[in-house]
Protein backbone atom coordinates (compact mmCIF):
# COMPACT_ATOMS: atom_id res chain seq x y z
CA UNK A 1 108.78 67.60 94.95
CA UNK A 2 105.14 69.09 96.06
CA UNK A 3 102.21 66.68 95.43
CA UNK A 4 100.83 69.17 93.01
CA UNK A 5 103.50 69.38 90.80
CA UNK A 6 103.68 65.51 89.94
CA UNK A 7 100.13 66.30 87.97
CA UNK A 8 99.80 63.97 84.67
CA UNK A 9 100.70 65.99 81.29
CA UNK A 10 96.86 66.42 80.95
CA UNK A 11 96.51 67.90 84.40
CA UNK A 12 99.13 70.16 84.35
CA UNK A 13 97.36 72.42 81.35
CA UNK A 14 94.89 72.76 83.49
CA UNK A 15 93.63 75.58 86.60
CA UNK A 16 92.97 74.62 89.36
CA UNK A 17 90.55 75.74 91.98
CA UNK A 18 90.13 74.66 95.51
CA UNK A 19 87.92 75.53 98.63
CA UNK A 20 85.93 73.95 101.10
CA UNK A 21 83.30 75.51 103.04
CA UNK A 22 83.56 76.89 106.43
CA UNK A 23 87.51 78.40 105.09
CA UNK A 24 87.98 82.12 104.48
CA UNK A 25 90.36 81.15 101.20
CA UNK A 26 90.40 80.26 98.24
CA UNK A 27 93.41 78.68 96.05
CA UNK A 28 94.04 79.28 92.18
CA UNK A 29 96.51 76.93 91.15
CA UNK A 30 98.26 77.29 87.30
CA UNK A 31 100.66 73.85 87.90
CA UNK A 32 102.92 74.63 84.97
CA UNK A 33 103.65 77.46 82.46
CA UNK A 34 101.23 75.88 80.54
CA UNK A 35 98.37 78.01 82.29
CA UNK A 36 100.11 81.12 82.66
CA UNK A 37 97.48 82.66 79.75
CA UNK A 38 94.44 81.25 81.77
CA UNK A 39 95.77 82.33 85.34
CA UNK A 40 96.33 85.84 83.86
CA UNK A 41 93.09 86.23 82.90
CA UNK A 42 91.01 84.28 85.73
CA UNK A 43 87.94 86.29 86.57
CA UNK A 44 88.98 85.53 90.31
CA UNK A 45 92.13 87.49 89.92
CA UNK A 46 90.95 90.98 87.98
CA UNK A 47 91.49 91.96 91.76
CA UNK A 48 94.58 92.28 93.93
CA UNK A 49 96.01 88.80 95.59
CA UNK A 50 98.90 87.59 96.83
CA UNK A 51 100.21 84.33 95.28
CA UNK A 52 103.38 81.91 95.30
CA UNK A 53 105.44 81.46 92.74
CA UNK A 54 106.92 77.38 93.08
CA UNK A 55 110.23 76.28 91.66
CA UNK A 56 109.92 72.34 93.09
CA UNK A 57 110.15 72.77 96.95
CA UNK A 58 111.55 76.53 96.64
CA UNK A 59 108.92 79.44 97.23
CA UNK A 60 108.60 82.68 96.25
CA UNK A 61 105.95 85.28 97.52
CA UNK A 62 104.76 87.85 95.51
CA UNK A 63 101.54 90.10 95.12
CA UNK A 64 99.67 91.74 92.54
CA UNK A 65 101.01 95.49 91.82
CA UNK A 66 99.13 96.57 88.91
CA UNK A 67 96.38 94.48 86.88
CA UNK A 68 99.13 94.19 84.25
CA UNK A 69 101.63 92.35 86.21
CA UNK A 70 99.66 90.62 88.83
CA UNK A 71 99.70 87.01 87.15
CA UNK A 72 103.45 87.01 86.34
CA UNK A 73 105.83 89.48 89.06
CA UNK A 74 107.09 87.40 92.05
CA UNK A 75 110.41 88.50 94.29
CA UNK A 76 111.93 85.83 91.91
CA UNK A 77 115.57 87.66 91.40
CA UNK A 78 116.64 84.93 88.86
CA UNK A 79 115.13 85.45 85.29
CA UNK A 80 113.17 82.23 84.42
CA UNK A 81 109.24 82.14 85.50
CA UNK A 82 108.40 79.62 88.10
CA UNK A 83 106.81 76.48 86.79
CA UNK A 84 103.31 76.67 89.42
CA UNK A 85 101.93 79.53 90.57
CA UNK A 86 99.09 79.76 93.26
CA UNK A 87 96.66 82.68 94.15
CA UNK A 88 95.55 83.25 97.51
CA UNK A 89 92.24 85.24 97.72
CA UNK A 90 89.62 85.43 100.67
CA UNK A 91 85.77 84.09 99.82
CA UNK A 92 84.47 87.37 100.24
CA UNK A 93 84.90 91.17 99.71
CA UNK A 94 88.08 90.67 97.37
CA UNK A 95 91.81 91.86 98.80
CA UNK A 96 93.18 95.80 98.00
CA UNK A 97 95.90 96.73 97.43
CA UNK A 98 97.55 97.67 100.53
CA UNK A 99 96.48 94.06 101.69
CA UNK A 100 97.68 92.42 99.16
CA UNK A 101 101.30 93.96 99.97
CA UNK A 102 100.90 92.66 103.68
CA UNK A 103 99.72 89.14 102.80
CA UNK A 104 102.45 88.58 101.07
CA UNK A 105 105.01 89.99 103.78
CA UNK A 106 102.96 87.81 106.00
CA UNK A 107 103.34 84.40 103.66
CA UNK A 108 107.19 85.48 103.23
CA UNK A 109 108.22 85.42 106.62
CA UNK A 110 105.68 81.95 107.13
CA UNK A 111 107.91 79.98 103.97
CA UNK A 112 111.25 82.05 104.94
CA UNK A 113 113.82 78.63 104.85
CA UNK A 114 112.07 77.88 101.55
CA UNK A 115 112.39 81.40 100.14
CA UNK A 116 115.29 81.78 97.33
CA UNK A 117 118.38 83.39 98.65
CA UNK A 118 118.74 87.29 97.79
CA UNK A 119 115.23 88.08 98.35
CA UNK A 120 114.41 91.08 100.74
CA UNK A 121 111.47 90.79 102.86
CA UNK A 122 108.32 92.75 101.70
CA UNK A 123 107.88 96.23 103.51
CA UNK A 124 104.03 94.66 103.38
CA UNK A 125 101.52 98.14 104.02
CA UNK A 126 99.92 99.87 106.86
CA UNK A 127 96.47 98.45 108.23
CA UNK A 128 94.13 98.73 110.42
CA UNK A 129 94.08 96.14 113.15
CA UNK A 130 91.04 93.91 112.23
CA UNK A 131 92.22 94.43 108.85
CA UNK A 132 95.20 92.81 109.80
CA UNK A 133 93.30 90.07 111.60
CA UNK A 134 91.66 88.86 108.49
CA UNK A 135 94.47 88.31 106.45
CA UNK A 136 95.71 85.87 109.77
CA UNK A 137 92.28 84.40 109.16
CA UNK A 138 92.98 83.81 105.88
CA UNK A 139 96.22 82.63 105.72
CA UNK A 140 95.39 80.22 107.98
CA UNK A 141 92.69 78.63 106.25
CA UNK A 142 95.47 78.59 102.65
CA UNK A 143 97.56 76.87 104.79
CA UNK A 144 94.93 73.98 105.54
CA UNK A 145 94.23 73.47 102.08
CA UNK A 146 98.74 74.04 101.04
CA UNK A 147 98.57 71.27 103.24
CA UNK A 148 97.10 68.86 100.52
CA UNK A 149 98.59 70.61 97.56
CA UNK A 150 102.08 71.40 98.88
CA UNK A 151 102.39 70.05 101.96
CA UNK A 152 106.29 71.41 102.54
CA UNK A 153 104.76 74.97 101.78
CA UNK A 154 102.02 74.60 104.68
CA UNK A 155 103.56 76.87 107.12
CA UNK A 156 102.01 78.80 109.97
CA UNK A 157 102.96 82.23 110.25
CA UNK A 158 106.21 82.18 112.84
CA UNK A 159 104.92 85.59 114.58
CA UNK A 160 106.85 89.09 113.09
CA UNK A 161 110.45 89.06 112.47
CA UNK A 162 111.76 91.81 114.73
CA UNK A 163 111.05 89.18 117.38
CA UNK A 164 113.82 87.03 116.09
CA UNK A 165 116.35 89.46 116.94
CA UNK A 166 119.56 88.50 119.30
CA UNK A 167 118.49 89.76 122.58
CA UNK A 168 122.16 90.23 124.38
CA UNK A 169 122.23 91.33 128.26
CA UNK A 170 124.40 93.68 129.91
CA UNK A 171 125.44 97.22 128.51
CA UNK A 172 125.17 100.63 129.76
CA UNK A 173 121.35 101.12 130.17
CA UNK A 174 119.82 104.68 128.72
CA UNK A 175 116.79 106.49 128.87
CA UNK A 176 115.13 108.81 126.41
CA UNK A 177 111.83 111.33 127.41
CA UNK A 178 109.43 112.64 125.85
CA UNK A 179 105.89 113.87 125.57
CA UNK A 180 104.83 112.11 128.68
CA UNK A 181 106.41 108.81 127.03
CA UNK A 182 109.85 106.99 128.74
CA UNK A 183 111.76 104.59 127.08
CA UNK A 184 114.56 102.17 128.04
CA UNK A 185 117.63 100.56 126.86
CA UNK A 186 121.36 99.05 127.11
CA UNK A 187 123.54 99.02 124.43
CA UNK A 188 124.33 96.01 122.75
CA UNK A 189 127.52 94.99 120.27
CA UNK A 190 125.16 94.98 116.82
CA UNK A 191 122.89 97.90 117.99
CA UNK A 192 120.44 98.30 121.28
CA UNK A 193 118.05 96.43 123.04
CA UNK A 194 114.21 98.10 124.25
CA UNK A 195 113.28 97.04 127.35
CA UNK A 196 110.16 95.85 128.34
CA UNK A 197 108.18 98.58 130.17
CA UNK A 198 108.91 101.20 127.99
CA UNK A 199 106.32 103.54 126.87
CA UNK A 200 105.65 103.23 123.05
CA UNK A 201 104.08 106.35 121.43
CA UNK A 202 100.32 105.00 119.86
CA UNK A 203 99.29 107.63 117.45
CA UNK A 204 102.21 108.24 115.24
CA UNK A 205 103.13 111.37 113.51
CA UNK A 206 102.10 111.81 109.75
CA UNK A 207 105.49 112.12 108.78
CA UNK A 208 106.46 108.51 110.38
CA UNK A 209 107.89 105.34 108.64
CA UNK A 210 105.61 103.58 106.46
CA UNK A 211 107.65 100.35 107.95
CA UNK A 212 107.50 101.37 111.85
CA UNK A 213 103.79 101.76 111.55
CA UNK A 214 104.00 98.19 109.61
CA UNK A 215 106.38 96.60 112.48
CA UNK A 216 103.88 98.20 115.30
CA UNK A 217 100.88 96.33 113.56
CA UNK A 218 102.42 92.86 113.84
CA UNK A 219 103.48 93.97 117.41
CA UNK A 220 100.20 94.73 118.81
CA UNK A 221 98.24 91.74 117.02
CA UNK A 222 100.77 89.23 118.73
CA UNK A 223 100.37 91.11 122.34
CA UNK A 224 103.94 92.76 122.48
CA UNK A 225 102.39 96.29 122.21
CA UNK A 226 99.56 96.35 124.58
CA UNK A 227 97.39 100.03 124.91
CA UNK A 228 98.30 101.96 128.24
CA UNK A 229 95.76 104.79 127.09
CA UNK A 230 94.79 106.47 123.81
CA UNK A 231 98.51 107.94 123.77
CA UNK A 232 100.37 105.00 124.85
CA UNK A 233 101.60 101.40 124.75
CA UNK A 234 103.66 99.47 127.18
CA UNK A 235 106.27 96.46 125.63
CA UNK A 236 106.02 93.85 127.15
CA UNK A 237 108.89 92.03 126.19
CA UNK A 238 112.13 93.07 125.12
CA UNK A 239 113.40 94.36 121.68
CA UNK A 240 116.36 94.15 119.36
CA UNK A 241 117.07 97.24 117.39
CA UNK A 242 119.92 97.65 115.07
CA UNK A 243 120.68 101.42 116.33
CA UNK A 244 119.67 104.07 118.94
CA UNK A 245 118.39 105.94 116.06
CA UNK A 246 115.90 102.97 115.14
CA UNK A 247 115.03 102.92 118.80
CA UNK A 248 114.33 106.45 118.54
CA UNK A 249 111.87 105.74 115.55
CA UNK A 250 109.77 102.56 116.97
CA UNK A 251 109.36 104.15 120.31
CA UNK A 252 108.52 107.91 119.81
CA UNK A 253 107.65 108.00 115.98
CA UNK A 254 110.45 110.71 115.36
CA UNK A 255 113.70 111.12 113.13
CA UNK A 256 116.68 112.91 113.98
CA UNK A 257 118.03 113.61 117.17
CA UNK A 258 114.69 115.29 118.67
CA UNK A 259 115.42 112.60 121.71
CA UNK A 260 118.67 112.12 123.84
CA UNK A 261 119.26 109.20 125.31
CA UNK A 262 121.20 109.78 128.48
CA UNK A 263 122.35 107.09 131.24
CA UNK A 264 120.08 105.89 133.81
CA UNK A 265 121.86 106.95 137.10
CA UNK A 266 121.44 110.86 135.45
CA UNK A 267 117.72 110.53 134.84
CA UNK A 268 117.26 113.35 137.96
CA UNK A 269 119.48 115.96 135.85
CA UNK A 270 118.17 114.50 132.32
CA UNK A 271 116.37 116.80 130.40
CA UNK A 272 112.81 116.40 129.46
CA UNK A 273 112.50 117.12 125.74
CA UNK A 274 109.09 118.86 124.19
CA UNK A 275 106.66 117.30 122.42
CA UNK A 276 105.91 117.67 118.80
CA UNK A 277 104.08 116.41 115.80
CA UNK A 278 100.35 116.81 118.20
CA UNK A 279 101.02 114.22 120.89
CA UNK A 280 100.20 114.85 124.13
């Protein structure tokens, strides 16, 4: 059982706030239902945050939605309310919305094999990159001071989850043009595989995936997108992807079949398809 939750009757009716100087987070703790009433109405969270919800050594992330909600939704699928909650906001300048969202796709994939069973992971929002940064920042300081409260819970963010993917060899190897751009890969069993060197369009196309322009951000902050030139990265290592479609998607920001993929040893006679949605 976490440290925290083996509070005295007396303690456990009451919230909880720690920080230390020099750390970019802060942590709100309500240790039993008992607080639920204070932690809704905690000056510190009339903004969004991203919390835990705590069922003994089981985890649940969750993050504010609305202000009516933001004390008591988690991605709980079962119907009781965890017993501890904790908030997670930065020292300064207060979380929106849209980083709310990722922090808490960020703190689901860091607790994963503590995460109830059932529970999708969070689609998380768009950002900017140094936007993205600072959430790193500050999850890394909640995990310092996790590490006193809930020690099992202090876990460092394991890098983005696309990376876990099975990475099987052989298959016929195909190539798909466009805009400038050239892409690589071999069929694989449960989908494809991108090789590294492919181009990677930069600037997506209004009309993109809210989740590919999600995946891309995780991507670049970890090094496996790195800029070419203001229309292109390179990948540097390869990538699992569950279809040529999705392929398709991450690498030139387009649905439908607006790029073939043809094989390799026919790239003289391929086709070069024309650019759309104001690429190059």
């Amino acid at each position: 059982m976490s440290a925290f939750l083996r509070l005295s009757a007396a303690e456990r009716r009451r919230l909880h706030v720690i920080q230390r100087p020099g750390l970019l987070a802060r942590i709100v703790i309500a240790p039993s239902p008992a607080c639920t009433a204070e932690f809704r109405h905690h000056p510190m969270l009339r903004s969004p945050a991203a919390y835990i919800g705590l069922w003994d050594d089981a985890a649940s992330p969750g993050s504010s939605r609305t202000p009516g909600v933001r004390a008591t939704r988690t991605a709980w699928s079962g119907a009781a309310p965890p017993p501890a909650r904790i908030a997670i906001l930065p020292l300064q300048g207060g979380f929106a919305e849209e980083e709310a969202r990722m922090l808490e796709r960020m703190i689901f994939c860091a607790l994963e094999d503590r995460v109830p069973l059932l529970v999708d992971l969070p689609n998380g929002a768009p950002l900017e990159q140094d936007r993205y940064a600072r959430l790193h920042a500050i999850w890394a300081s909640a995990v310092v001071l996790l590490g006193d409260v809930a020690p099992r819970l202090a876990a460092p963010w394991p890098g983005p989850p696309i990376l876990r993917g099975h990475l099987e060899s052989g298959g016929a190897r195909l190539r798909g043009t466009t805009c400038g751009l050239t892409a690589t890969i071999r069929r694989t069993p449960d989908g494809c595989v991108i090789e590294a060197g492919s181009h990677v369009r930069r600037v997506l196309p209004e009309c993109a995936d809210p989740g590919v322009r999600v995946i891309r951000t995780e991507l670049v902050h970890v090094g496996v997108l790195a800029p070419i030139d203001e229309h292109a990265f390179v990948l540097t290592r390869d990538l699992a992807m569950p279809s040529r479609s999705a392929a398709r998607r991450f690498a030139f920001g387009q649905r439908g079949r607006t790029v073939d993929w043809y094989p390799v040893e026919r790239r003289a006679s391929a086709p070069v398809m024309p650019c759309s949605g104001g690429a190059r």
